[in-house]
C-alpha atoms as a PDB file:
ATOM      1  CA  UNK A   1      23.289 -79.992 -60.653  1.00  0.00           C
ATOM      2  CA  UNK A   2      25.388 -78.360 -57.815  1.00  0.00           C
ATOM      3  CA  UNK A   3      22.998 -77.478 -54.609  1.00  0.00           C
ATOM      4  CA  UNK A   4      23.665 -74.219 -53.047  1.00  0.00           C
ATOM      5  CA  UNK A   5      22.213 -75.220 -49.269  1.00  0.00           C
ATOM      6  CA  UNK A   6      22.015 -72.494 -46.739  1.00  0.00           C
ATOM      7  CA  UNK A   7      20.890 -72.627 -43.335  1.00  0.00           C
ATOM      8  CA  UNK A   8      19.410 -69.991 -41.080  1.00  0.00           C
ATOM      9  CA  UNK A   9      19.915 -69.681 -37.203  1.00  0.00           C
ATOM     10  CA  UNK A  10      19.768 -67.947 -34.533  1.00  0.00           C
ATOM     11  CA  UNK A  11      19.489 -66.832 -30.588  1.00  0.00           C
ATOM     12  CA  UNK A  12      20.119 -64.627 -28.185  1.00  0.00           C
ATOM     13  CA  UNK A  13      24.179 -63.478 -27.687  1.00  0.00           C
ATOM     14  CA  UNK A  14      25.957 -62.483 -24.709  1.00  0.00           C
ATOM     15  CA  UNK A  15      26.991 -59.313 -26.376  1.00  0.00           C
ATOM     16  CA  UNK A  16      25.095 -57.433 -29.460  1.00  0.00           C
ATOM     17  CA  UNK A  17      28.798 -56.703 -30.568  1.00  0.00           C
ATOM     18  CA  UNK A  18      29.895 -60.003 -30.482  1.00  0.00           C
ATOM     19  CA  UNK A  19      28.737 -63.394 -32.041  1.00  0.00           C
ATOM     20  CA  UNK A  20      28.754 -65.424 -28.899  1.00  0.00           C
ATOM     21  CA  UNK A  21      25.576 -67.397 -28.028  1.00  0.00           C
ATOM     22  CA  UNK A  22      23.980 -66.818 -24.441  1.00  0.00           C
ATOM     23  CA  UNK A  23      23.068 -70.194 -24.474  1.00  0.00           C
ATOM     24  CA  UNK A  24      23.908 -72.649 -27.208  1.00  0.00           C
ATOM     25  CA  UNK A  25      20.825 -74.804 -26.524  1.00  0.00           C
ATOM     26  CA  UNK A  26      18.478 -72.215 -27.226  1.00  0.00           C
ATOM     27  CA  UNK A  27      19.783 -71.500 -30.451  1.00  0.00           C
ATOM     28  CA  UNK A  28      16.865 -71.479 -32.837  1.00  0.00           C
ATOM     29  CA  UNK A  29      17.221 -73.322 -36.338  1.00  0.00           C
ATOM     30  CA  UNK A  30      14.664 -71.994 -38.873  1.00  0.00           C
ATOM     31  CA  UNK A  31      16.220 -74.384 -41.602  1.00  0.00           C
ATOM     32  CA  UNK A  32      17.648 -75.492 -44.510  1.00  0.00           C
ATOM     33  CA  UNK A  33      17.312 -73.471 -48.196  1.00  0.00           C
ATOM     34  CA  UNK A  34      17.806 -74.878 -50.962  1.00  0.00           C
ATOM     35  CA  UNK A  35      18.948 -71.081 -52.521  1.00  0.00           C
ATOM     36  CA  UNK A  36      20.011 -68.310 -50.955  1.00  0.00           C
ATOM     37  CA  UNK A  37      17.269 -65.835 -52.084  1.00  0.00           C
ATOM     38  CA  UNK A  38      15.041 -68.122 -49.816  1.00  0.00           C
ATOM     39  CA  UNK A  39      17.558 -68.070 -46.707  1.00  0.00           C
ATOM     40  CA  UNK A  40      17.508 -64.682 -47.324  1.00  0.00           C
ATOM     41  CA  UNK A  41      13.803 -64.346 -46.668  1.00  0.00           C
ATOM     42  CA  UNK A  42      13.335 -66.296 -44.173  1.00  0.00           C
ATOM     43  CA  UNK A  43      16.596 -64.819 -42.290  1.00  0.00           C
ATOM     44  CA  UNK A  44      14.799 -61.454 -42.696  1.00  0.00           C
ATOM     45  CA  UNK A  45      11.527 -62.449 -41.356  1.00  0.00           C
ATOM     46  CA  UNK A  46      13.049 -63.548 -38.476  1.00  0.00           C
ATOM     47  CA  UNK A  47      15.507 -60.470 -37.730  1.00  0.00           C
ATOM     48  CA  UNK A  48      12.270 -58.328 -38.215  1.00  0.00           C
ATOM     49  CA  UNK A  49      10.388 -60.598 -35.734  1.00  0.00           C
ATOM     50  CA  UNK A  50      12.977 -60.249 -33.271  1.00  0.00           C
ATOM     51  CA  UNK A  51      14.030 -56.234 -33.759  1.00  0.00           C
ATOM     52  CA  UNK A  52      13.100 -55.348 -30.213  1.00  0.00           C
ATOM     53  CA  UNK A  53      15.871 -57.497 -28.504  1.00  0.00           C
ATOM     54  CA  UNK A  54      18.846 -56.014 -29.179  1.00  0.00           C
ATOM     55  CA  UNK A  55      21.045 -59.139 -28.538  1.00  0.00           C
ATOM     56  CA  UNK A  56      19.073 -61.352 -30.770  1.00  0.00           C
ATOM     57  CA  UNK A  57      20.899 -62.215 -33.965  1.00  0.00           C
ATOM     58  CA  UNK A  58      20.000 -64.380 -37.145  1.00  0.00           C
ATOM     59  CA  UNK A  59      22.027 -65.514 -39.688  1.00  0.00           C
ATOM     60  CA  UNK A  60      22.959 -67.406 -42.974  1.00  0.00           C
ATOM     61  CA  UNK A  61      25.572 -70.496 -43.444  1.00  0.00           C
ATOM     62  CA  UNK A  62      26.787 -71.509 -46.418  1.00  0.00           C
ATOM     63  CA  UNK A  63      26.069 -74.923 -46.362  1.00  0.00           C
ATOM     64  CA  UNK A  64      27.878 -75.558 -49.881  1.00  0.00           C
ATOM     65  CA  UNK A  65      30.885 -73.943 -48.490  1.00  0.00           C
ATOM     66  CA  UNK A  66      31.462 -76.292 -45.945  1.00  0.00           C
ATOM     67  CA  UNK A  67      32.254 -79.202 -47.979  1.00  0.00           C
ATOM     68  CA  UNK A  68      34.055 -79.785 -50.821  1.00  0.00           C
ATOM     69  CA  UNK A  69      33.732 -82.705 -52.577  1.00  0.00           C
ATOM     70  CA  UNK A  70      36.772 -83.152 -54.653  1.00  0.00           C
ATOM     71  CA  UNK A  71      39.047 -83.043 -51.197  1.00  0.00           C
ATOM     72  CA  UNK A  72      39.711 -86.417 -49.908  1.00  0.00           C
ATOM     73  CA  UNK A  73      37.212 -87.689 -46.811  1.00  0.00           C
ATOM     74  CA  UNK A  74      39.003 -87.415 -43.120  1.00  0.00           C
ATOM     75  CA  UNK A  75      39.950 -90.438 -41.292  1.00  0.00           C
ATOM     76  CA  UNK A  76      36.899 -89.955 -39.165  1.00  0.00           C
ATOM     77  CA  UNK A  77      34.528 -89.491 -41.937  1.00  0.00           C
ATOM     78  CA  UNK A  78      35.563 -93.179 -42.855  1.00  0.00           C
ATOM     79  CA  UNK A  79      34.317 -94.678 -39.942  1.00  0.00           C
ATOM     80  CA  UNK A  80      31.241 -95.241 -40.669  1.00  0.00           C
END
């Protein structure tokens, strides 16, 4: 069974019409989904909680589209 993983973050940006972070160590990681339908929810939740501020953005990563696991491993990943 293929997992879907999606992760939801977020944090204050420089600019509301940008996707820069004010600062990256404040970035706030709500988690790891194992479906979207769930990153969904809790992505809303926290764009609702956080309507006020302007610059504050949330949003979803496609975990599963990050990694592919039919392409060969870097040289890096080897290291181990």
């Amino acid at each position: 069974m293929t997992q879907r993983l999606h992760l939801v973050f977020g944090g204050e940006l420089v600019n509301p019409s940008e996707n820069v972070f004010k600062n990256v160590d404040d970035i706030h990681v709500v988690g790891i989904f194992p479906d979207y339908a769930k990153a969904y929810d809790a992505w809303k939740h926290e764009a609702q909680r956080t309507v006020d501020n302007a610059h504050m953005r949330y949003f979803i990563a496609h975990l599963h589209r990050l990694r592919d696991e039919e392409t060969p491993a870097s040289a890096t990943e080897e290291l181990g």
